[in-house]
PDB file of N, CA and C in Angstrom:
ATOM      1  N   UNK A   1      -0.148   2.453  13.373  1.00  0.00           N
ATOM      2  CA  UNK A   1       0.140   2.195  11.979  1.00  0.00           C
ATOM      3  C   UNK A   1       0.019   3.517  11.220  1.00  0.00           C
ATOM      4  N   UNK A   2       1.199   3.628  10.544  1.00  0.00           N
ATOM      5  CA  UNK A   2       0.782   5.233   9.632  1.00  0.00           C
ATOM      6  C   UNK A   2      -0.195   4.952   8.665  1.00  0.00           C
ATOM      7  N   UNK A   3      -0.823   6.669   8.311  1.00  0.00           N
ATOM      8  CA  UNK A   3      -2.048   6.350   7.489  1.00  0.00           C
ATOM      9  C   UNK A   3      -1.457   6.518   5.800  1.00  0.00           C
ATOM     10  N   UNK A   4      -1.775   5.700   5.127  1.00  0.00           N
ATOM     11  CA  UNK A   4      -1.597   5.911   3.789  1.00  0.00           C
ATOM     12  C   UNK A   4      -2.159   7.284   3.103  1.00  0.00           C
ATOM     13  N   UNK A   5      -1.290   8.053   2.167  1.00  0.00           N
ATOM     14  CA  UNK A   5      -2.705   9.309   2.125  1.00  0.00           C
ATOM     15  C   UNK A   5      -3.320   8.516   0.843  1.00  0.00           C
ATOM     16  N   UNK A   6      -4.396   8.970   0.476  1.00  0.00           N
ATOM     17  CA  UNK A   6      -5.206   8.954  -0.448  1.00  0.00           C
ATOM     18  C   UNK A   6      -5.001   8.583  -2.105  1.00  0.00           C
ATOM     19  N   UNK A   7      -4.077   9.593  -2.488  1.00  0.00           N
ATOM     20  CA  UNK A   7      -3.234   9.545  -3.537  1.00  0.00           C
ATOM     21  C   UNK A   7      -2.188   8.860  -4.001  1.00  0.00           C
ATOM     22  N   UNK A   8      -1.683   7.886  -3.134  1.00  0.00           N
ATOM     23  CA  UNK A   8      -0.442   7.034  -3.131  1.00  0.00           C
ATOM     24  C   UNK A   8      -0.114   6.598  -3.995  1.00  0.00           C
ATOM     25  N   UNK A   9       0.715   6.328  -4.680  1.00  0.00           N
ATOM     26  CA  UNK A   9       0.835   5.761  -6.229  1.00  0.00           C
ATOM     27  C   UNK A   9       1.934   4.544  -5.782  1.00  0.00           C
ATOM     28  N   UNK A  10       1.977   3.695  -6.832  1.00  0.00           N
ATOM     29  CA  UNK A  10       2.669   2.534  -7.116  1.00  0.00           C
ATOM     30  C   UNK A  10       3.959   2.573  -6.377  1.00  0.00           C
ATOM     31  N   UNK A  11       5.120   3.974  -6.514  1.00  0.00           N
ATOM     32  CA  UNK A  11       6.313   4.186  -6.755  1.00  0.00           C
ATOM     33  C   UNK A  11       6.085   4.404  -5.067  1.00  0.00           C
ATOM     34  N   UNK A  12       5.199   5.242  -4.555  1.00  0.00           N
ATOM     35  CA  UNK A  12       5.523   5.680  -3.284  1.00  0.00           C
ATOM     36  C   UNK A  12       5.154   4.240  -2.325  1.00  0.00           C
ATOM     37  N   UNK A  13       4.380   3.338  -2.790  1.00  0.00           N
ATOM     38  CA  UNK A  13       3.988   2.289  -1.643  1.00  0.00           C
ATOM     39  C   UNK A  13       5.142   1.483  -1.716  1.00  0.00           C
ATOM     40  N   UNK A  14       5.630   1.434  -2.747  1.00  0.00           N
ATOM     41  CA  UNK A  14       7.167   0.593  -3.130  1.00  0.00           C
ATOM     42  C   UNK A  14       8.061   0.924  -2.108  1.00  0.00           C
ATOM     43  N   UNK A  15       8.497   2.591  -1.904  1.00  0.00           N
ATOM     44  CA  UNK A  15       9.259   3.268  -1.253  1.00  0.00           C
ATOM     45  C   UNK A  15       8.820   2.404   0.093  1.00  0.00           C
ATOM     46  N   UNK A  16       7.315   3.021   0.729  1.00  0.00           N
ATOM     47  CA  UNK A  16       6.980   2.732   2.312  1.00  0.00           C
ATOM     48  C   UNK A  16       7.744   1.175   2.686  1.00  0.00           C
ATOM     49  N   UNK A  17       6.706   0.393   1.317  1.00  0.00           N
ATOM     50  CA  UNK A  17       7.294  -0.940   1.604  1.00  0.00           C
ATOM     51  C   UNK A  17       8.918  -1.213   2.128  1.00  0.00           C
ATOM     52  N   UNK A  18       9.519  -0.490   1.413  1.00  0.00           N
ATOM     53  CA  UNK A  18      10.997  -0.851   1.666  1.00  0.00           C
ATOM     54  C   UNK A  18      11.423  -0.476   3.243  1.00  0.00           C
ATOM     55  N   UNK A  19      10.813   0.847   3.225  1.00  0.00           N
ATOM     56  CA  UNK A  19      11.336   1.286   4.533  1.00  0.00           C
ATOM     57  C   UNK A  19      11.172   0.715   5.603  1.00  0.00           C
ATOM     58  N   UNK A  20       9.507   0.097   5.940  1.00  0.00           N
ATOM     59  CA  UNK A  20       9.212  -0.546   6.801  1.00  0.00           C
ATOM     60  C   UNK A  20      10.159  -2.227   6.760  1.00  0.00           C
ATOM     61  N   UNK A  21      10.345  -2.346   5.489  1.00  0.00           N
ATOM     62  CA  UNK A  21      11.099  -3.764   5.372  1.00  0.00           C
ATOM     63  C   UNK A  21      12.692  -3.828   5.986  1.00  0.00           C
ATOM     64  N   UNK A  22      12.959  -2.651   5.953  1.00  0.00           N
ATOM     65  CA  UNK A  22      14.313  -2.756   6.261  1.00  0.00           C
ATOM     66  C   UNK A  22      14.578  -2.134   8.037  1.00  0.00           C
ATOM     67  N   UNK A  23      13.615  -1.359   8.491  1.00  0.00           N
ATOM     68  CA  UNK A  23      13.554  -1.439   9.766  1.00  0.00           C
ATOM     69  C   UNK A  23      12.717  -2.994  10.929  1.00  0.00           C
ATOM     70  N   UNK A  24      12.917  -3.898  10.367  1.00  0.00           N
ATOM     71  CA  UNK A  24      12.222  -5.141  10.261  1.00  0.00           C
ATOM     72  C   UNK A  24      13.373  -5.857  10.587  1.00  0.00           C
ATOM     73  N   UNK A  25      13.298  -6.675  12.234  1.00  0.00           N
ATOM     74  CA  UNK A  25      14.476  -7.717  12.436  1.00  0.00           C
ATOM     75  C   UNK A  25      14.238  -8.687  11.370  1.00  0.00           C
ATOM     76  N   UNK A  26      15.862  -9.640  11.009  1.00  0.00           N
ATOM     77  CA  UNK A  26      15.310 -10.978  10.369  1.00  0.00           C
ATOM     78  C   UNK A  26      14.804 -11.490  10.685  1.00  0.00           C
ATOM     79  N   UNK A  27      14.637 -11.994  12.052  1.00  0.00           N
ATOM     80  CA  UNK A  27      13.159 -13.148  12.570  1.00  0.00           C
ATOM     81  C   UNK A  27      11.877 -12.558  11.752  1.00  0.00           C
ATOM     82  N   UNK A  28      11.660 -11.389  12.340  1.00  0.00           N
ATOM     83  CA  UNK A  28       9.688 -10.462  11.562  1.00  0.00           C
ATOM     84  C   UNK A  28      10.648 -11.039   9.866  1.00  0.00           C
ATOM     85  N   UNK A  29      11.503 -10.168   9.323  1.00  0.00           N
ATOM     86  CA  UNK A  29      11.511 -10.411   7.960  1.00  0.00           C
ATOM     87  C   UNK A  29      11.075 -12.296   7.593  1.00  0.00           C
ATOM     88  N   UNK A  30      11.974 -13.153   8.157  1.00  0.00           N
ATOM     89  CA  UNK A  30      11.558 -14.380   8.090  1.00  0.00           C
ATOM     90  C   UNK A  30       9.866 -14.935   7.913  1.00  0.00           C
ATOM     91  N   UNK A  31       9.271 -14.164   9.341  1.00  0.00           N
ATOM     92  CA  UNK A  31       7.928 -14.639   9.169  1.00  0.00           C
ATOM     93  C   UNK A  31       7.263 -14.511   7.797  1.00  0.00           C
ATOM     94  N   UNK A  32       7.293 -12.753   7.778  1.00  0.00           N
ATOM     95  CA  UNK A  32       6.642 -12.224   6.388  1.00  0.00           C
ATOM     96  C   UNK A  32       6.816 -12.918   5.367  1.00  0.00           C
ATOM     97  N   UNK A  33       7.877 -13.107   5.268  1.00  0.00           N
ATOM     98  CA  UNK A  33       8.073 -14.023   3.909  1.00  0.00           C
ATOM     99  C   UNK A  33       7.429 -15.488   4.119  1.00  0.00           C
ATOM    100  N   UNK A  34       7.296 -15.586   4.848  1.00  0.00           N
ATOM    101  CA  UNK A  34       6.908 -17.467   4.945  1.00  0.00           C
ATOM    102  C   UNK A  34       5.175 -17.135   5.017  1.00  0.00           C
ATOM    103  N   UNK A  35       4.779 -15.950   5.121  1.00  0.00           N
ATOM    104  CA  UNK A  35       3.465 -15.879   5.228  1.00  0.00           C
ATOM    105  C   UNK A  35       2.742 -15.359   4.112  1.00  0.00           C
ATOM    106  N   UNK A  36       4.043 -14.418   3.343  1.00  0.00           N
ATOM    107  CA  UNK A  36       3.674 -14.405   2.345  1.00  0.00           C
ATOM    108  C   UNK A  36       4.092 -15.165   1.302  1.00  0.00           C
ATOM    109  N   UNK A  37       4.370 -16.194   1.375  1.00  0.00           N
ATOM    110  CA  UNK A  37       4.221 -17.862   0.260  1.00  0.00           C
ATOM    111  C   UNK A  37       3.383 -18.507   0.512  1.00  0.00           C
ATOM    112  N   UNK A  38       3.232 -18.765   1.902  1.00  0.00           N
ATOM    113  CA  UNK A  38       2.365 -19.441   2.134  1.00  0.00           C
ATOM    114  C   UNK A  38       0.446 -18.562   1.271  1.00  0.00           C
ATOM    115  N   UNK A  39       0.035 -16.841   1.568  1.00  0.00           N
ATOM    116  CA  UNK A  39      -1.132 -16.946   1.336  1.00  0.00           C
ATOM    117  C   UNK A  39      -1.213 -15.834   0.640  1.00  0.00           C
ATOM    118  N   UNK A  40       0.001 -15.483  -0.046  1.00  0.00           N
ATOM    119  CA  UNK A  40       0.473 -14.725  -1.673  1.00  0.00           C
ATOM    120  C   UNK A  40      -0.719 -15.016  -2.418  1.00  0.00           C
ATOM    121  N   UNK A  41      -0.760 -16.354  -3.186  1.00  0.00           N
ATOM    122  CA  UNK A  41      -1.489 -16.893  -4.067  1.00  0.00           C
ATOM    123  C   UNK A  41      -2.829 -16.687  -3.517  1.00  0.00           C
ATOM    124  N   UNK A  42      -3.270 -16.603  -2.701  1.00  0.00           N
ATOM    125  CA  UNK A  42      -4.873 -16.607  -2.255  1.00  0.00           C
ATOM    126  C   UNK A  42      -5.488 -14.954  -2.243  1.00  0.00           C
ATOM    127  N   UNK A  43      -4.629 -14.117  -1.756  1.00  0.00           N
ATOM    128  CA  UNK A  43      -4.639 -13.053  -1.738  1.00  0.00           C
ATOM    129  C   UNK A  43      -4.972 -12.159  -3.590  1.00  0.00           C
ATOM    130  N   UNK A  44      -3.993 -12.800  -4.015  1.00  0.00           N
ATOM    131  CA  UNK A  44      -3.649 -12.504  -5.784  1.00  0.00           C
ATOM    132  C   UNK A  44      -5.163 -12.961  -6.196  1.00  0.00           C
ATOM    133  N   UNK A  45      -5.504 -14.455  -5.976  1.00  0.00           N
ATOM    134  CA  UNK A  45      -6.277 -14.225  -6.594  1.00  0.00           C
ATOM    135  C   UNK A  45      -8.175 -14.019  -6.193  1.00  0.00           C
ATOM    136  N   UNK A  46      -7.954 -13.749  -5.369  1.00  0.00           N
ATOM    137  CA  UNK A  46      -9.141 -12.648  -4.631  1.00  0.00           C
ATOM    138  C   UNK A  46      -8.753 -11.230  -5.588  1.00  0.00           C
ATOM    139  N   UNK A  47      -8.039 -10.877  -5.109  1.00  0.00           N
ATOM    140  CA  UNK A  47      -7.838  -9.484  -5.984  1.00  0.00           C
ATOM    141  C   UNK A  47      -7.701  -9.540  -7.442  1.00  0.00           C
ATOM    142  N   UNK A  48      -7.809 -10.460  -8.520  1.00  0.00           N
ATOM    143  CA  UNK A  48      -8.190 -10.737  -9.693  1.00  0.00           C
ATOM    144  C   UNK A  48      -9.750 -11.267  -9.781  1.00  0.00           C
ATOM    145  N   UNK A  49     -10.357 -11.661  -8.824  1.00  0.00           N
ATOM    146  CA  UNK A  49     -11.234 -11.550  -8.951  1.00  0.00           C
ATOM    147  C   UNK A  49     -12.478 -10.774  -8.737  1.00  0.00           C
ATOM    148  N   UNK A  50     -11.906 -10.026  -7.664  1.00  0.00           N
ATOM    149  CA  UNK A  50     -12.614  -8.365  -7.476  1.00  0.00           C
ATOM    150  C   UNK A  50     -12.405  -7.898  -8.351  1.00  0.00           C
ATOM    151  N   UNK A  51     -11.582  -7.701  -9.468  1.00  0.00           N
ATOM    152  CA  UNK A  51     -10.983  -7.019 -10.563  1.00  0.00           C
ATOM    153  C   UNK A  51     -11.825  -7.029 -12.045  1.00  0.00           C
ATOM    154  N   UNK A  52     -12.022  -8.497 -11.843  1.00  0.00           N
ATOM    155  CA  UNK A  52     -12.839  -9.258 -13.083  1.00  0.00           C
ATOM    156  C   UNK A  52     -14.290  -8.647 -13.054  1.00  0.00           C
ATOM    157  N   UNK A  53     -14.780  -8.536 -11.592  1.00  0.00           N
ATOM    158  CA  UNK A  53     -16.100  -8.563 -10.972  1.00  0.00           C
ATOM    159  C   UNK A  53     -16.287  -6.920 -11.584  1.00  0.00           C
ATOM    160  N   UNK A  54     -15.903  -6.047 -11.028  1.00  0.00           N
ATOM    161  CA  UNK A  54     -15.358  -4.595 -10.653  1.00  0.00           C
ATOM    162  C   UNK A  54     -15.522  -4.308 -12.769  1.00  0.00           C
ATOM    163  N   UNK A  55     -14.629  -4.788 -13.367  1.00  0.00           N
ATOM    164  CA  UNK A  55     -15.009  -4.637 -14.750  1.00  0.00           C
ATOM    165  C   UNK A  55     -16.180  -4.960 -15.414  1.00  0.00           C
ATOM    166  N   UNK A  56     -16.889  -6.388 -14.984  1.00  0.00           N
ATOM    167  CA  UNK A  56     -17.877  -6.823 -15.673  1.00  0.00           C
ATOM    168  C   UNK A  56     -18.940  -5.828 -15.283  1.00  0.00           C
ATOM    169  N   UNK A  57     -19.036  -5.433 -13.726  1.00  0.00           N
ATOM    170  CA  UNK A  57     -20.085  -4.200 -13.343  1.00  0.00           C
ATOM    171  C   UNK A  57     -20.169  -3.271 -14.507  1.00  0.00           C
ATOM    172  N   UNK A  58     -19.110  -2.348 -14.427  1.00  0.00           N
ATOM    173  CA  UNK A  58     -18.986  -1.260 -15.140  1.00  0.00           C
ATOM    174  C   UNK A  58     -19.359  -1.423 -16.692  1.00  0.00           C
ATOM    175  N   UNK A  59     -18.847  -2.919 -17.024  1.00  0.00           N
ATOM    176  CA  UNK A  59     -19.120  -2.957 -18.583  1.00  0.00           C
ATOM    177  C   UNK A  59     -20.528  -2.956 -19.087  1.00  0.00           C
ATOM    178  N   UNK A  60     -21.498  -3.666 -17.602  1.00  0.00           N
ATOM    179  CA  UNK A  60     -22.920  -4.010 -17.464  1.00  0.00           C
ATOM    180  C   UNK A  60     -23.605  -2.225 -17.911  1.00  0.00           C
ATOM    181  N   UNK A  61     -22.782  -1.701 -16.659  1.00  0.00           N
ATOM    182  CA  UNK A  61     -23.387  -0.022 -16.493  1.00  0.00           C
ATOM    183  C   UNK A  61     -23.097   0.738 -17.979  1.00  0.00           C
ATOM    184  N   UNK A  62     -22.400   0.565 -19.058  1.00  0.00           N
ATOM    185  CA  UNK A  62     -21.975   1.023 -19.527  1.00  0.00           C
ATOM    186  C   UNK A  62     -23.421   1.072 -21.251  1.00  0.00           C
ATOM    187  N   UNK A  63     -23.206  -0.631 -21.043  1.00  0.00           N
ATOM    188  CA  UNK A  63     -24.444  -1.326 -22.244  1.00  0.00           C
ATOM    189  C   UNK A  63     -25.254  -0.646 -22.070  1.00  0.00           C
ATOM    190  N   UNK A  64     -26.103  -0.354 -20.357  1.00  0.00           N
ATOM    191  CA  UNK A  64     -27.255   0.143 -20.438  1.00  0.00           C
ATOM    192  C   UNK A  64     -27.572   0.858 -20.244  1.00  0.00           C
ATOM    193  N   UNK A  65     -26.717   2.173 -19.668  1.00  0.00           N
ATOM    194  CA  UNK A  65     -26.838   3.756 -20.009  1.00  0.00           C
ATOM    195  C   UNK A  65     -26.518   4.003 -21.435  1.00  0.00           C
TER     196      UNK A  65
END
């Protein structure tokens, strides 16, 4: 698996995404997609809630320094 560098921004994971998507038979493309409907939503909102979590920390650290 290639390594992501460090710095990656929005525009460039967009790019990878594509590339890897389009060297991707339709059967793999098929799966992905059915796997990602199927556990899209669960994923999203784990990562809104690390998000929520991740802010309330900082806002905590913030009051009491």
């Amino acid at each position: 698996m290639p390594k992501v560098p460090g710095r990656a921004g929005p525009i460039g994971l967009a790019v990878t995404a594509y590339d890897v998507w389009r060297r991707l038979s339709p059967r793999q493309r098929r799966l992905i997609a059915a796997q990602v409907k199927r556990y899209g939503p669960v994923v999203v909102a784990q990562a809104a809630r690390t998000a929520r979590a991740a802010k309330a920390s900082l806002d905590k650290r913030r009051a009491a320094g």
